[in-house]
PDB file of N, CA and C in Angstrom:
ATOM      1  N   UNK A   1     218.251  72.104 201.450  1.00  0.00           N
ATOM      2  CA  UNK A   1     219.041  72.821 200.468  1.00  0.00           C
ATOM      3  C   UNK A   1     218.142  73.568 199.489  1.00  0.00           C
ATOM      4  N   UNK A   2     217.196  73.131 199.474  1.00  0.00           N
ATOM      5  CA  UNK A   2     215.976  73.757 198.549  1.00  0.00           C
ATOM      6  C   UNK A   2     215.502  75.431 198.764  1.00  0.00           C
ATOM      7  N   UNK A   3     215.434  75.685 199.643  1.00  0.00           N
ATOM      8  CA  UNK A   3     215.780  77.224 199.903  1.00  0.00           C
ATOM      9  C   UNK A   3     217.066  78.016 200.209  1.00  0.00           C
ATOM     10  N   UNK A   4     218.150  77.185 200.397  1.00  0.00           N
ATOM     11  CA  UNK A   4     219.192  77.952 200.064  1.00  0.00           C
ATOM     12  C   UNK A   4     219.889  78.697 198.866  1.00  0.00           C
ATOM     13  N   UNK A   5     220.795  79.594 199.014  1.00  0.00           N
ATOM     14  CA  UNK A   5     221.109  79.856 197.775  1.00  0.00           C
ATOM     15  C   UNK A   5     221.845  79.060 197.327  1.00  0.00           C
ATOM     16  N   UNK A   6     222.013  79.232 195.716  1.00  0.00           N
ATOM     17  CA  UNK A   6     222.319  78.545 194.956  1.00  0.00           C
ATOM     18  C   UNK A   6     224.280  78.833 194.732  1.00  0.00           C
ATOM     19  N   UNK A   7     224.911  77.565 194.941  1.00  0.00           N
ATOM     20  CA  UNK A   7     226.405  78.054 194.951  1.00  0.00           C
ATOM     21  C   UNK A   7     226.813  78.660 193.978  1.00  0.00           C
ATOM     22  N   UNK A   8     226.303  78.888 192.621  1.00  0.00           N
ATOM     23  CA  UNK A   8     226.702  79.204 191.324  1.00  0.00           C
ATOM     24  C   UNK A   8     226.772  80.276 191.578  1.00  0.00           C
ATOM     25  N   UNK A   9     226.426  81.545 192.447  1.00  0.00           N
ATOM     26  CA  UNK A   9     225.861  82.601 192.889  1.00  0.00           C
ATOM     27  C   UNK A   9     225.330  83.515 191.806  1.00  0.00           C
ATOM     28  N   UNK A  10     224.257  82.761 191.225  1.00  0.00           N
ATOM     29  CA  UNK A  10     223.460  83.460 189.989  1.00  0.00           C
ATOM     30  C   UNK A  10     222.361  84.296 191.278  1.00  0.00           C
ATOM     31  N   UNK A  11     222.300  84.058 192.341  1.00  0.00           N
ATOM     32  CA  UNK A  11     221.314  85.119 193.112  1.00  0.00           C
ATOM     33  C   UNK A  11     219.919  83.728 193.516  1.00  0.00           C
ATOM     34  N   UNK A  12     219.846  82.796 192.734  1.00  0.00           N
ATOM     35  CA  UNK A  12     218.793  82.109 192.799  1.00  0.00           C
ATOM     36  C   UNK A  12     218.541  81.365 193.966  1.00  0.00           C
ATOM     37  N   UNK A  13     217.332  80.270 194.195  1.00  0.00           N
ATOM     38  CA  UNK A  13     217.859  79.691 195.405  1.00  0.00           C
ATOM     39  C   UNK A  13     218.354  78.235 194.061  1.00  0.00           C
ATOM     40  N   UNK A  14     218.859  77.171 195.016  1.00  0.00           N
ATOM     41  CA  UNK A  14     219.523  75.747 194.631  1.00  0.00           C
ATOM     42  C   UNK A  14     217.997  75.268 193.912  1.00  0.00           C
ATOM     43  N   UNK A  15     216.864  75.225 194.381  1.00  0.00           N
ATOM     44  CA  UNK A  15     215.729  74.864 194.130  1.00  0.00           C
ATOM     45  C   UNK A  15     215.230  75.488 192.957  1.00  0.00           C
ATOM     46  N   UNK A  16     215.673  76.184 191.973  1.00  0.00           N
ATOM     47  CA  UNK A  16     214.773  77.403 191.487  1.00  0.00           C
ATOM     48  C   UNK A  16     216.326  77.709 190.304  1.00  0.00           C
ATOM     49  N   UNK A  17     217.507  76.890 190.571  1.00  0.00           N
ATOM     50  CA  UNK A  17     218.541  77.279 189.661  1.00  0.00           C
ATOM     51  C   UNK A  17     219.394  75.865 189.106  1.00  0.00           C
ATOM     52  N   UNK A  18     220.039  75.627 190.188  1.00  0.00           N
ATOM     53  CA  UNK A  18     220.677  74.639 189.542  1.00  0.00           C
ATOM     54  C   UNK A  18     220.612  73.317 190.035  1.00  0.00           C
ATOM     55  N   UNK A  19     219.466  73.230 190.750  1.00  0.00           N
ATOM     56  CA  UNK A  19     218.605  72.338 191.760  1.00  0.00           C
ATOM     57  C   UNK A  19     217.993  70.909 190.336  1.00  0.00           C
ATOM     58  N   UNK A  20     217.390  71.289 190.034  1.00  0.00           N
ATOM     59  CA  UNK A  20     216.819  71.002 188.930  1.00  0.00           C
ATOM     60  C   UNK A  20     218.138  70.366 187.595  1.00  0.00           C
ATOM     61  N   UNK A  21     218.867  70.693 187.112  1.00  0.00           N
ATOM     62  CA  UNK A  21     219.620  70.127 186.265  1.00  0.00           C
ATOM     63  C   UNK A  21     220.531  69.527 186.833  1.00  0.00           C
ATOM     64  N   UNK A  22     220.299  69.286 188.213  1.00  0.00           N
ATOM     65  CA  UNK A  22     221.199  68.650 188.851  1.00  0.00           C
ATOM     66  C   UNK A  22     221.051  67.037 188.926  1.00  0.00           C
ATOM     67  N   UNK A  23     218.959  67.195 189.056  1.00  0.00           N
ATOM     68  CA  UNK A  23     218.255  66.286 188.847  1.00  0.00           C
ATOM     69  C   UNK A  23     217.539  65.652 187.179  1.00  0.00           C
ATOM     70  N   UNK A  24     218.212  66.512 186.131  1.00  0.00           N
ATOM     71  CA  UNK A  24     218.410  65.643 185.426  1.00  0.00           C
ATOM     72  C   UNK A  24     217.715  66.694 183.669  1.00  0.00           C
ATOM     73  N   UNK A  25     217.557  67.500 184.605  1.00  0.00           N
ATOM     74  CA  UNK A  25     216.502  68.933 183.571  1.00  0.00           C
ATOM     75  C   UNK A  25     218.088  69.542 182.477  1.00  0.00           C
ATOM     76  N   UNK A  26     217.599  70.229 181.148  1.00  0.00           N
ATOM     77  CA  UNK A  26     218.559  70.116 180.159  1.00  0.00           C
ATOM     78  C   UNK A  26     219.315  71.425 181.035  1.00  0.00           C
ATOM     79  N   UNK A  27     220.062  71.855 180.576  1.00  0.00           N
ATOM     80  CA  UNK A  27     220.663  73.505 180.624  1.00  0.00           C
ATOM     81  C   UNK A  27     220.123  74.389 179.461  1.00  0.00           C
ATOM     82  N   UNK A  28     219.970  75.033 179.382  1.00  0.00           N
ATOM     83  CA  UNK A  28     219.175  76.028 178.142  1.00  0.00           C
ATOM     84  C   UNK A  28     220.315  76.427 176.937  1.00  0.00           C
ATOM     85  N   UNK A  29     221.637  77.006 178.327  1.00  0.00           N
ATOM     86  CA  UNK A  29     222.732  77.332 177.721  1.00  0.00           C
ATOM     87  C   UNK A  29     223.974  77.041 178.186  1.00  0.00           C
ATOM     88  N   UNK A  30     225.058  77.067 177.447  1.00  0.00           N
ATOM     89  CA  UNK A  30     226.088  76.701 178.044  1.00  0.00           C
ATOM     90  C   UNK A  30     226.998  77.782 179.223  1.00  0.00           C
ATOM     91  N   UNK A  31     226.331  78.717 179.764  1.00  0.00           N
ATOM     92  CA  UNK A  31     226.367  79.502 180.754  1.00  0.00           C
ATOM     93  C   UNK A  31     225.950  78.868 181.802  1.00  0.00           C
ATOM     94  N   UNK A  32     224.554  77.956 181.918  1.00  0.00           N
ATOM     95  CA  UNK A  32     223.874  77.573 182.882  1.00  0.00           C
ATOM     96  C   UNK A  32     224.411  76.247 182.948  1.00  0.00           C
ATOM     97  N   UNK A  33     224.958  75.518 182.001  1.00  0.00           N
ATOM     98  CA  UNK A  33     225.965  74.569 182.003  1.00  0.00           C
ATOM     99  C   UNK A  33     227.073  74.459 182.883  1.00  0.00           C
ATOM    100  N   UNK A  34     227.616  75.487 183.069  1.00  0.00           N
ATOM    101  CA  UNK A  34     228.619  75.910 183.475  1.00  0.00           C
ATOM    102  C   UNK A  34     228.624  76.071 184.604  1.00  0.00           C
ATOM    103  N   UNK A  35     227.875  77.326 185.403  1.00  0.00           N
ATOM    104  CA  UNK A  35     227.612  77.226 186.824  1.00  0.00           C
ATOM    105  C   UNK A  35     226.772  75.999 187.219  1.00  0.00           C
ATOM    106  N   UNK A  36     225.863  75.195 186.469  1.00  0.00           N
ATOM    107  CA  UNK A  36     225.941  73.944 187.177  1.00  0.00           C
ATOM    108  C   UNK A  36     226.958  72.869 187.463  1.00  0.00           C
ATOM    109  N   UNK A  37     228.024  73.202 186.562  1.00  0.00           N
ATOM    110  CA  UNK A  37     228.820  72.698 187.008  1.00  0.00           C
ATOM    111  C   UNK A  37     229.891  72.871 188.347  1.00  0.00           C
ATOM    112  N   UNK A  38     229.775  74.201 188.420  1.00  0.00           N
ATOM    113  CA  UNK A  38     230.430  74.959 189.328  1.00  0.00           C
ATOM    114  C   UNK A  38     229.647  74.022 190.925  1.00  0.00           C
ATOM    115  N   UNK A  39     228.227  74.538 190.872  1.00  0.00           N
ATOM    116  CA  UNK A  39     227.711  74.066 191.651  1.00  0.00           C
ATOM    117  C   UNK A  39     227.876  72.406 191.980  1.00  0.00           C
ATOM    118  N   UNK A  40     228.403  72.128 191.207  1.00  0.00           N
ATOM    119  CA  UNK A  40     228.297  70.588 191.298  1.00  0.00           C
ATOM    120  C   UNK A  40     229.653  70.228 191.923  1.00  0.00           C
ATOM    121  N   UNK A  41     230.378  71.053 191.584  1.00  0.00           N
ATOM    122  CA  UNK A  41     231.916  70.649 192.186  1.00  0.00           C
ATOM    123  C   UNK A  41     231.548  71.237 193.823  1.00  0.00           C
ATOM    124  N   UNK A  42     231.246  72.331 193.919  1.00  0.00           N
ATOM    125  CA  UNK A  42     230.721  72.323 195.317  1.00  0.00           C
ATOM    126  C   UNK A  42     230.220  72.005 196.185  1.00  0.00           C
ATOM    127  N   UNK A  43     229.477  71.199 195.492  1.00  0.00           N
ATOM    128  CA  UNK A  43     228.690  70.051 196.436  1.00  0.00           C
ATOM    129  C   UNK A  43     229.043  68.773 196.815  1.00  0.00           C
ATOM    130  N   UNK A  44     229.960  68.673 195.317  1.00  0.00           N
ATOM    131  CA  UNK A  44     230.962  67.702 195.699  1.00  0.00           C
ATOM    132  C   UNK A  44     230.351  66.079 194.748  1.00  0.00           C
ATOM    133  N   UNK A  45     229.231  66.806 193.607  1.00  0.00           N
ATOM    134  CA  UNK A  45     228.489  66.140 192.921  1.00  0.00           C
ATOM    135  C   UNK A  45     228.922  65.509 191.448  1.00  0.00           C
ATOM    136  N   UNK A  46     230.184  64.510 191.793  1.00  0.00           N
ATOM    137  CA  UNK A  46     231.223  63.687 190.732  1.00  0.00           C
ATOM    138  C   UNK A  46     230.291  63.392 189.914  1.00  0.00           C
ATOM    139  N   UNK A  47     228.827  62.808 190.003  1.00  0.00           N
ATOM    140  CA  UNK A  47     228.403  62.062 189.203  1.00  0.00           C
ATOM    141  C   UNK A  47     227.449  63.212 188.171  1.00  0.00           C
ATOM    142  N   UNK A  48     227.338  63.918 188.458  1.00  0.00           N
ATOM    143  CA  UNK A  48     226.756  65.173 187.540  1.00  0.00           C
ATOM    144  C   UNK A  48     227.885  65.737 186.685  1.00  0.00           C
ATOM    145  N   UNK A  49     228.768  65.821 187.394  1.00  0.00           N
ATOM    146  CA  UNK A  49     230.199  66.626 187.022  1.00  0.00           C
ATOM    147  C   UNK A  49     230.688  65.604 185.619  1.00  0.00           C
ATOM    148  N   UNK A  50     230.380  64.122 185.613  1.00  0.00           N
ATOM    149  CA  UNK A  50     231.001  63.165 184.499  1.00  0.00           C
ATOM    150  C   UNK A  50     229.235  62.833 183.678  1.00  0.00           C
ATOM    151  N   UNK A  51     228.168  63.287 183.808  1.00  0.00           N
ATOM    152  CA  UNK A  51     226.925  63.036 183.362  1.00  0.00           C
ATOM    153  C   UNK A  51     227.218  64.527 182.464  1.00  0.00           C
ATOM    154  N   UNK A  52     227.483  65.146 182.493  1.00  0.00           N
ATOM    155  CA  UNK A  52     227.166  66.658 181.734  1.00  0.00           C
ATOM    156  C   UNK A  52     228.732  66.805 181.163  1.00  0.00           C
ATOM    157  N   UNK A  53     229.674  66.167 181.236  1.00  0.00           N
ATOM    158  CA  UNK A  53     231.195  66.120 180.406  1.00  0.00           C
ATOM    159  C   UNK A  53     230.941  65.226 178.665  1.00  0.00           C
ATOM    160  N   UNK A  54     231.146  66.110 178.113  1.00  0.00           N
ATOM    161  CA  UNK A  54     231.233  65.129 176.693  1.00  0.00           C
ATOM    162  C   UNK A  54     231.474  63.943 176.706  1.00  0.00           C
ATOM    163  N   UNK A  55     231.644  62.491 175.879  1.00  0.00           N
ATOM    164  CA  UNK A  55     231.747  61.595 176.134  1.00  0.00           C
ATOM    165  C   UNK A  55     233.065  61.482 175.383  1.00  0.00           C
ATOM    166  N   UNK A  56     233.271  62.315 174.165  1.00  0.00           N
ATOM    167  CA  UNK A  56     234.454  62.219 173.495  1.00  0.00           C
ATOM    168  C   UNK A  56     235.833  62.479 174.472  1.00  0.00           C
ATOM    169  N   UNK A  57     235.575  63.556 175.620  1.00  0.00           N
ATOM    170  CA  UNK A  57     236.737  64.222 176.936  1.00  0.00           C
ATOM    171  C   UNK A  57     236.438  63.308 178.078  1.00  0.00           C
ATOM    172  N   UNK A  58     235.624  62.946 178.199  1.00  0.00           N
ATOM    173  CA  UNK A  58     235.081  62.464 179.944  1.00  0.00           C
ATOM    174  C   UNK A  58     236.032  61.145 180.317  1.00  0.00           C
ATOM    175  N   UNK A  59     236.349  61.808 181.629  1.00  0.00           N
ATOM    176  CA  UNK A  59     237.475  60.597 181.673  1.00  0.00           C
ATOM    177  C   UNK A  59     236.539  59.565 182.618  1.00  0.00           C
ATOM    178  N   UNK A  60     237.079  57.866 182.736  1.00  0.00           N
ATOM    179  CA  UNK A  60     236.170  57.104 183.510  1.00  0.00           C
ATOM    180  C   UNK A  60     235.793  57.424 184.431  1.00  0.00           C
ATOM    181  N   UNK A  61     236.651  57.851 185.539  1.00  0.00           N
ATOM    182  CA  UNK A  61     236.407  58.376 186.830  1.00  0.00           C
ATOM    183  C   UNK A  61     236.694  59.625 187.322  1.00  0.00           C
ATOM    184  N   UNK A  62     236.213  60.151 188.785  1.00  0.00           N
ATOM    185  CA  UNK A  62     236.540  61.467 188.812  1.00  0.00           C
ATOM    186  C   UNK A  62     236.556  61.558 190.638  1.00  0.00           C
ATOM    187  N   UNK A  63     237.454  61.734 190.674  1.00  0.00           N
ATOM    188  CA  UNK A  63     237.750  61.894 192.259  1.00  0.00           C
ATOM    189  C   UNK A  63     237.917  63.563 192.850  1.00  0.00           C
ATOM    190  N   UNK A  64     237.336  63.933 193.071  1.00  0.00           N
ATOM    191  CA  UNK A  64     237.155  65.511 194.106  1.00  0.00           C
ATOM    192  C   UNK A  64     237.899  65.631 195.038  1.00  0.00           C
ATOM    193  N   UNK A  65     238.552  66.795 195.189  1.00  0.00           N
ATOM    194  CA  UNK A  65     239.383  67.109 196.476  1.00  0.00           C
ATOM    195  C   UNK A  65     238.354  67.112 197.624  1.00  0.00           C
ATOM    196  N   UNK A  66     238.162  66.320 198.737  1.00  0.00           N
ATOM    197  CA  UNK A  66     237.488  66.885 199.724  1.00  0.00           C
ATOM    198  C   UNK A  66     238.198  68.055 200.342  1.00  0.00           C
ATOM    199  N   UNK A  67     239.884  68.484 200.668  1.00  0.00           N
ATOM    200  CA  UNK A  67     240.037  69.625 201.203  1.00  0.00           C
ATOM    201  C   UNK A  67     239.660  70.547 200.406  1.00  0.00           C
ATOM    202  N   UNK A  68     239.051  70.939 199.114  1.00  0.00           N
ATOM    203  CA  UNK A  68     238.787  72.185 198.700  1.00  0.00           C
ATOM    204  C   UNK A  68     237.380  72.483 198.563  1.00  0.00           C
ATOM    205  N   UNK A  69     237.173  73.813 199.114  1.00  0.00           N
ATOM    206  CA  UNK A  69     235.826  73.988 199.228  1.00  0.00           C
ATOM    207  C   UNK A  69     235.027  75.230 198.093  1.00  0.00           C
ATOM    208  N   UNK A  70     234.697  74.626 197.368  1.00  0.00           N
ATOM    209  CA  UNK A  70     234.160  75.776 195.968  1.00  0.00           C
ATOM    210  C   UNK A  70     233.397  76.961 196.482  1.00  0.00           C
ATOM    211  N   UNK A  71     233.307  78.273 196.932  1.00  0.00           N
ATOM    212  CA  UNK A  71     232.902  79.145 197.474  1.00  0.00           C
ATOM    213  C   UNK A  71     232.122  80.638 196.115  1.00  0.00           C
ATOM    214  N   UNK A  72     232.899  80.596 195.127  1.00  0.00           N
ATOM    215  CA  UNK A  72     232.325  81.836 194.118  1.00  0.00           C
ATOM    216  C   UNK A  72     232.679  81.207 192.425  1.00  0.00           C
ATOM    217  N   UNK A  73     231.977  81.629 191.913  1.00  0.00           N
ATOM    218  CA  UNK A  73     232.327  81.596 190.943  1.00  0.00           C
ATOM    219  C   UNK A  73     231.922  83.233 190.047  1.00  0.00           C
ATOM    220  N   UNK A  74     232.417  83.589 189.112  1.00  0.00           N
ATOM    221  CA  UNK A  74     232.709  85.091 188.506  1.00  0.00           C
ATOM    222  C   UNK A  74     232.510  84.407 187.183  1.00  0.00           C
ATOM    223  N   UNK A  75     231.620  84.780 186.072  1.00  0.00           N
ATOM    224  CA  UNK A  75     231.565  84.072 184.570  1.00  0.00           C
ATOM    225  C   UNK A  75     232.086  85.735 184.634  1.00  0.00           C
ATOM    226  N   UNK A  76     233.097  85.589 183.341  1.00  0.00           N
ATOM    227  CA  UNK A  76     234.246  86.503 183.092  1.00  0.00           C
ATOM    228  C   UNK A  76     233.263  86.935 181.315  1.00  0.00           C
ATOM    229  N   UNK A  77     233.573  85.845 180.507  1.00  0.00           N
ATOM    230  CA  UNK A  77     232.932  86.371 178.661  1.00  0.00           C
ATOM    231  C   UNK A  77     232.550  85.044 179.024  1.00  0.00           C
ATOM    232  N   UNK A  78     231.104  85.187 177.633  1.00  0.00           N
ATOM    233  CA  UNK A  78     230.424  84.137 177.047  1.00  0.00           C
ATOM    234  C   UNK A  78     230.367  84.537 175.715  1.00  0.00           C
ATOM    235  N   UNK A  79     231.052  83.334 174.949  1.00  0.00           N
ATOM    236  CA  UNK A  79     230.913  83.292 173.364  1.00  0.00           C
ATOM    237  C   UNK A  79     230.000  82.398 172.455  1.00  0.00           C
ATOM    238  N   UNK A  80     228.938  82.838 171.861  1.00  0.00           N
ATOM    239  CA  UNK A  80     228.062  81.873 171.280  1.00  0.00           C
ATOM    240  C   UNK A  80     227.141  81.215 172.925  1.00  0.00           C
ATOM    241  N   UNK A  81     226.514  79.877 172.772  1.00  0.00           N
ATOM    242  CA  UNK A  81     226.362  78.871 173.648  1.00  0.00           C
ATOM    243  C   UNK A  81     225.134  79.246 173.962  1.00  0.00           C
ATOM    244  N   UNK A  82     224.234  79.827 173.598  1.00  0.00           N
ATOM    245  CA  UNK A  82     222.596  80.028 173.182  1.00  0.00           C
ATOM    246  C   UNK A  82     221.548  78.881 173.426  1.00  0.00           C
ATOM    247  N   UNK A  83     220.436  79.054 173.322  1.00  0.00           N
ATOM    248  CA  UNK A  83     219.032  77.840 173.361  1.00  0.00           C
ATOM    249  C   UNK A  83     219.806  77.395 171.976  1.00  0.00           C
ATOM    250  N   UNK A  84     219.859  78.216 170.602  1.00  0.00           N
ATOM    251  CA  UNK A  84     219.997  78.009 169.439  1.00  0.00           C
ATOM    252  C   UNK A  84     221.020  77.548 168.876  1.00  0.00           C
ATOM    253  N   UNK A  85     221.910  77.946 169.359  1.00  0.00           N
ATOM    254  CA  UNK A  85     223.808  77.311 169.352  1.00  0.00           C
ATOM    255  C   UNK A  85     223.897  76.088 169.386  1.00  0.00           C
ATOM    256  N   UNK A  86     224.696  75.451 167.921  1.00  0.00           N
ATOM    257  CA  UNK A  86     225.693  74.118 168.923  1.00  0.00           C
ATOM    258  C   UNK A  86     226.614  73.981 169.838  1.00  0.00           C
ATOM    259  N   UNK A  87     227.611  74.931 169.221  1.00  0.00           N
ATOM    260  CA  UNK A  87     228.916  75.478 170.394  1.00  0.00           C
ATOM    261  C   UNK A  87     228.862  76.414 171.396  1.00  0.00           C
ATOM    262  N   UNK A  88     229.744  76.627 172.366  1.00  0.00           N
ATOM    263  CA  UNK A  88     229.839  77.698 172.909  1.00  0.00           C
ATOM    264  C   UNK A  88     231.148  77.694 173.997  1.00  0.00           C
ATOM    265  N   UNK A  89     231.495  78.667 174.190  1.00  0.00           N
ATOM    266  CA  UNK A  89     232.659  79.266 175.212  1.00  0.00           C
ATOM    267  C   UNK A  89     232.489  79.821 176.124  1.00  0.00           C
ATOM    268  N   UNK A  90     232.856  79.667 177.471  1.00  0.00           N
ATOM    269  CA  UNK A  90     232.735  80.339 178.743  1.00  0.00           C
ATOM    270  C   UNK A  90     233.872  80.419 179.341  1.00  0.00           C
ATOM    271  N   UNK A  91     234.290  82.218 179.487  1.00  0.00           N
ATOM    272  CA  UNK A  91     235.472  82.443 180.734  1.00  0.00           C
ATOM    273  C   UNK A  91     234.920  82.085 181.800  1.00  0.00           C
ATOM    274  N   UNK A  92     235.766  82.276 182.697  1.00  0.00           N
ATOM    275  CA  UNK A  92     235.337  82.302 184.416  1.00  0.00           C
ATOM    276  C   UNK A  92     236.644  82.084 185.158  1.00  0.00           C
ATOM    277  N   UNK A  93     236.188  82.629 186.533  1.00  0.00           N
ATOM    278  CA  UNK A  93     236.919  82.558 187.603  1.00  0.00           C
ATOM    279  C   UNK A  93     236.558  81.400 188.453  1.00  0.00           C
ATOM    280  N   UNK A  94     236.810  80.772 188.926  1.00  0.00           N
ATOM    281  CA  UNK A  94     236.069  79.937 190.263  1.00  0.00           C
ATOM    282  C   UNK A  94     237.414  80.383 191.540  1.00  0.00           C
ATOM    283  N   UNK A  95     236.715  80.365 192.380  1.00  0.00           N
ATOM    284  CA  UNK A  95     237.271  80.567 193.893  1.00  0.00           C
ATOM    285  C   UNK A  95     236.985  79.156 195.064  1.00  0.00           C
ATOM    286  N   UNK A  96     238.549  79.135 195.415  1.00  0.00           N
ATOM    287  CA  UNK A  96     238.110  78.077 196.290  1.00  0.00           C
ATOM    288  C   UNK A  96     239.024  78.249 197.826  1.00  0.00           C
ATOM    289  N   UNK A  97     238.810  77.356 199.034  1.00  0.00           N
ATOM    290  CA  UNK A  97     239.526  77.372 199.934  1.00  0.00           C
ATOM    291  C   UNK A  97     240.178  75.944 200.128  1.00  0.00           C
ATOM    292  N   UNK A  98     241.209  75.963 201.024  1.00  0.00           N
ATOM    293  CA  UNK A  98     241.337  74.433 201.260  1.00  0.00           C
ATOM    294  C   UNK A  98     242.572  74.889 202.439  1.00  0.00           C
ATOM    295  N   UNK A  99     244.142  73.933 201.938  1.00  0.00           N
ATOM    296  CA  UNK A  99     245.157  74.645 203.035  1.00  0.00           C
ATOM    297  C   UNK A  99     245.506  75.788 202.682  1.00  0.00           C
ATOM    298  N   UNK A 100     245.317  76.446 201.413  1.00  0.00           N
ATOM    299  CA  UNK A 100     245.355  77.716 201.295  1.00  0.00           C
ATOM    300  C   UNK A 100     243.921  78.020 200.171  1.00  0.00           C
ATOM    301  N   UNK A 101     243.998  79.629 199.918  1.00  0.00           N
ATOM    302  CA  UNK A 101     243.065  80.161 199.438  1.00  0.00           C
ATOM    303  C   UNK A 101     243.703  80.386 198.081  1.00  0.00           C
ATOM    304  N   UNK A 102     242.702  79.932 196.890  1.00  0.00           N
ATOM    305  CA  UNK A 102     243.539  80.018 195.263  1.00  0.00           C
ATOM    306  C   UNK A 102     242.256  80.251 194.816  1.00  0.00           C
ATOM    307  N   UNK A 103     242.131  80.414 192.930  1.00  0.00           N
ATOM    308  CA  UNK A 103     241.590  80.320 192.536  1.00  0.00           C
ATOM    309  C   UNK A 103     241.802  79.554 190.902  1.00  0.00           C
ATOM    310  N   UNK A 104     240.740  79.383 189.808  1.00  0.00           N
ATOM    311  CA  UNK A 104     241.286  78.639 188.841  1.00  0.00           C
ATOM    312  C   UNK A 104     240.327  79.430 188.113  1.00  0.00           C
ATOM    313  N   UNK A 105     241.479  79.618 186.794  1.00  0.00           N
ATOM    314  CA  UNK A 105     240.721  80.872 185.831  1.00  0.00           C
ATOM    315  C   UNK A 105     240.957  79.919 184.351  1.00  0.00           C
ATOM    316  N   UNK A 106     239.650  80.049 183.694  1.00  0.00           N
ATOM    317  CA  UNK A 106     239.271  78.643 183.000  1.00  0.00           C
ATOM    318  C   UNK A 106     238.501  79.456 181.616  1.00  0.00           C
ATOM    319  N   UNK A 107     239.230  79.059 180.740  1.00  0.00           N
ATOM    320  CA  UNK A 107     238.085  79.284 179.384  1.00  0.00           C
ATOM    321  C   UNK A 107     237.430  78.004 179.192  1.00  0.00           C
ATOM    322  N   UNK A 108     236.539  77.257 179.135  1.00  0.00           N
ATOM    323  CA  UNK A 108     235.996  76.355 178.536  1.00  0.00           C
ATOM    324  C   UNK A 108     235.241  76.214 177.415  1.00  0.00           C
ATOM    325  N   UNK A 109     235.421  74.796 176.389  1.00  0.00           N
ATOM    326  CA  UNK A 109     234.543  74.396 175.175  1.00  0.00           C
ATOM    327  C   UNK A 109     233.092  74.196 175.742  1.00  0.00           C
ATOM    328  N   UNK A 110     231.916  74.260 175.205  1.00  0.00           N
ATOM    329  CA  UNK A 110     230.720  73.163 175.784  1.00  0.00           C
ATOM    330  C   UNK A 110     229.978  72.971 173.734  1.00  0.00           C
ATOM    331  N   UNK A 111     229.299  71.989 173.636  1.00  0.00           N
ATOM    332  CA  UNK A 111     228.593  71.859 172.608  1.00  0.00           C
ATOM    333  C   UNK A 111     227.236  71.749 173.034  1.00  0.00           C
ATOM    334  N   UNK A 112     226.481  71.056 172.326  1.00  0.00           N
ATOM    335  CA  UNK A 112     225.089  70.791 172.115  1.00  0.00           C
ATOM    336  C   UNK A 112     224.936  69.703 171.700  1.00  0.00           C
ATOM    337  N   UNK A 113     224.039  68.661 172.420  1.00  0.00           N
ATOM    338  CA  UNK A 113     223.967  67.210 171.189  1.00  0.00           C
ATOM    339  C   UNK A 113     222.449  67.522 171.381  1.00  0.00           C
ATOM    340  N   UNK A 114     221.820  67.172 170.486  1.00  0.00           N
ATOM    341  CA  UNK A 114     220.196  66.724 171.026  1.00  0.00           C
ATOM    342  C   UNK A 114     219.708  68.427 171.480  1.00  0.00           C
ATOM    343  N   UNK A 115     219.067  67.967 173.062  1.00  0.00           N
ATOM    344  CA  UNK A 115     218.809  69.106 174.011  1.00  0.00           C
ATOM    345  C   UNK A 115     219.792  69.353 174.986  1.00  0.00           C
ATOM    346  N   UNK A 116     220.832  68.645 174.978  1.00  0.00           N
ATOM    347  CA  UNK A 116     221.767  68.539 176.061  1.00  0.00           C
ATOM    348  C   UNK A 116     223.314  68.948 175.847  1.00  0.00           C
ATOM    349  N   UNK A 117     223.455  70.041 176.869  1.00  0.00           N
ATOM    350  CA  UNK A 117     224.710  70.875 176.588  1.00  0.00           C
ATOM    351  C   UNK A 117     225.934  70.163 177.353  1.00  0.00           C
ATOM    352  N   UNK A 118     227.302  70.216 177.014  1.00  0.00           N
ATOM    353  CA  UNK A 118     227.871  69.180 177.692  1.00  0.00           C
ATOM    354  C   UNK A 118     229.556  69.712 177.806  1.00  0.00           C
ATOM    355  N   UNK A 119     230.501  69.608 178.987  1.00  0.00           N
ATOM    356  CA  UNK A 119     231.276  70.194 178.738  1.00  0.00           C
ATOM    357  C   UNK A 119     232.388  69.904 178.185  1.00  0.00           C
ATOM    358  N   UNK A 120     233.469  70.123 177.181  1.00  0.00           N
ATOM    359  CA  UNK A 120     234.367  69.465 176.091  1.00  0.00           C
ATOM    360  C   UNK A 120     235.310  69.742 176.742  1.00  0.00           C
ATOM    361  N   UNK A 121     236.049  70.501 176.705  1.00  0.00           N
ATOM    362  CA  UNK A 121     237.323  70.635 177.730  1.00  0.00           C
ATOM    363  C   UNK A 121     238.090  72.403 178.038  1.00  0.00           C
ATOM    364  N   UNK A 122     239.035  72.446 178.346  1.00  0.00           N
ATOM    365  CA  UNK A 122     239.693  73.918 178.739  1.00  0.00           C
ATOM    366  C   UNK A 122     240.120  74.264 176.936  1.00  0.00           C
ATOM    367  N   UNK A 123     240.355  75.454 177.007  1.00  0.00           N
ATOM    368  CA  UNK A 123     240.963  75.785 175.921  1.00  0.00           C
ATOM    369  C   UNK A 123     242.232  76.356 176.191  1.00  0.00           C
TER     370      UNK A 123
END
């Protein structure tokens, strides 16, 4: 997977994008927050997906559709969510397949604690 591309489709490979905060590296911003998360639902990576969720929103468990398969994601606006930021906001599209083809169009919260960006919930 290390030379493939990266599902977030920032252009990168997995190794070189979201490879790395997957394994445990901060996010810079809550953009890169974000498509790692993307990426993480695609992979099908629950335990990243509830490691990078606020603790105040994060629910105990988290069960993944195996019929849906995360294929694109589109970041739509980014508000605030900087190296320098506590807060921040991210539109987006995500695209998926399964018994049919949908998609889920999402504003999200993320903050900052520490070095670590984390995601709060939909708005």
């Amino acid at each position: 997977m290390t030379d493939t591309r990266c599902p977030c489709g920032s252009g990168e490979t997995y190794a070189n994008c979201c490879g790395p905060l997957h394994a445990g590296a901060p996010a810079p911003t809550a953009e890169r927050l974000m498509r790692s998360r993307f990426s993480a639902f695609a992979l099908g990576d629950a335990g990243y997906l509830l490691r990078s969720w606020h603790p105040s929103t994060r629910p105990a468990a988290l069960e993944l559709d195996d019929g849906l398969r995360w294929y694109r994601l589109d970041i739509e606006s980014t508000e605030r969510g900087g190296p320098f930021d506590r807060e921040g906001v991210v539109a987006f599209t995500a695209y998926y397949k399964g018994a049919e083809r949908g998609s889920l169009q999402e504003t999200s919260r993320f903050v900052k604690d520490g070095r670590d960006w984390y995601y709060v919930a939909a708005l």
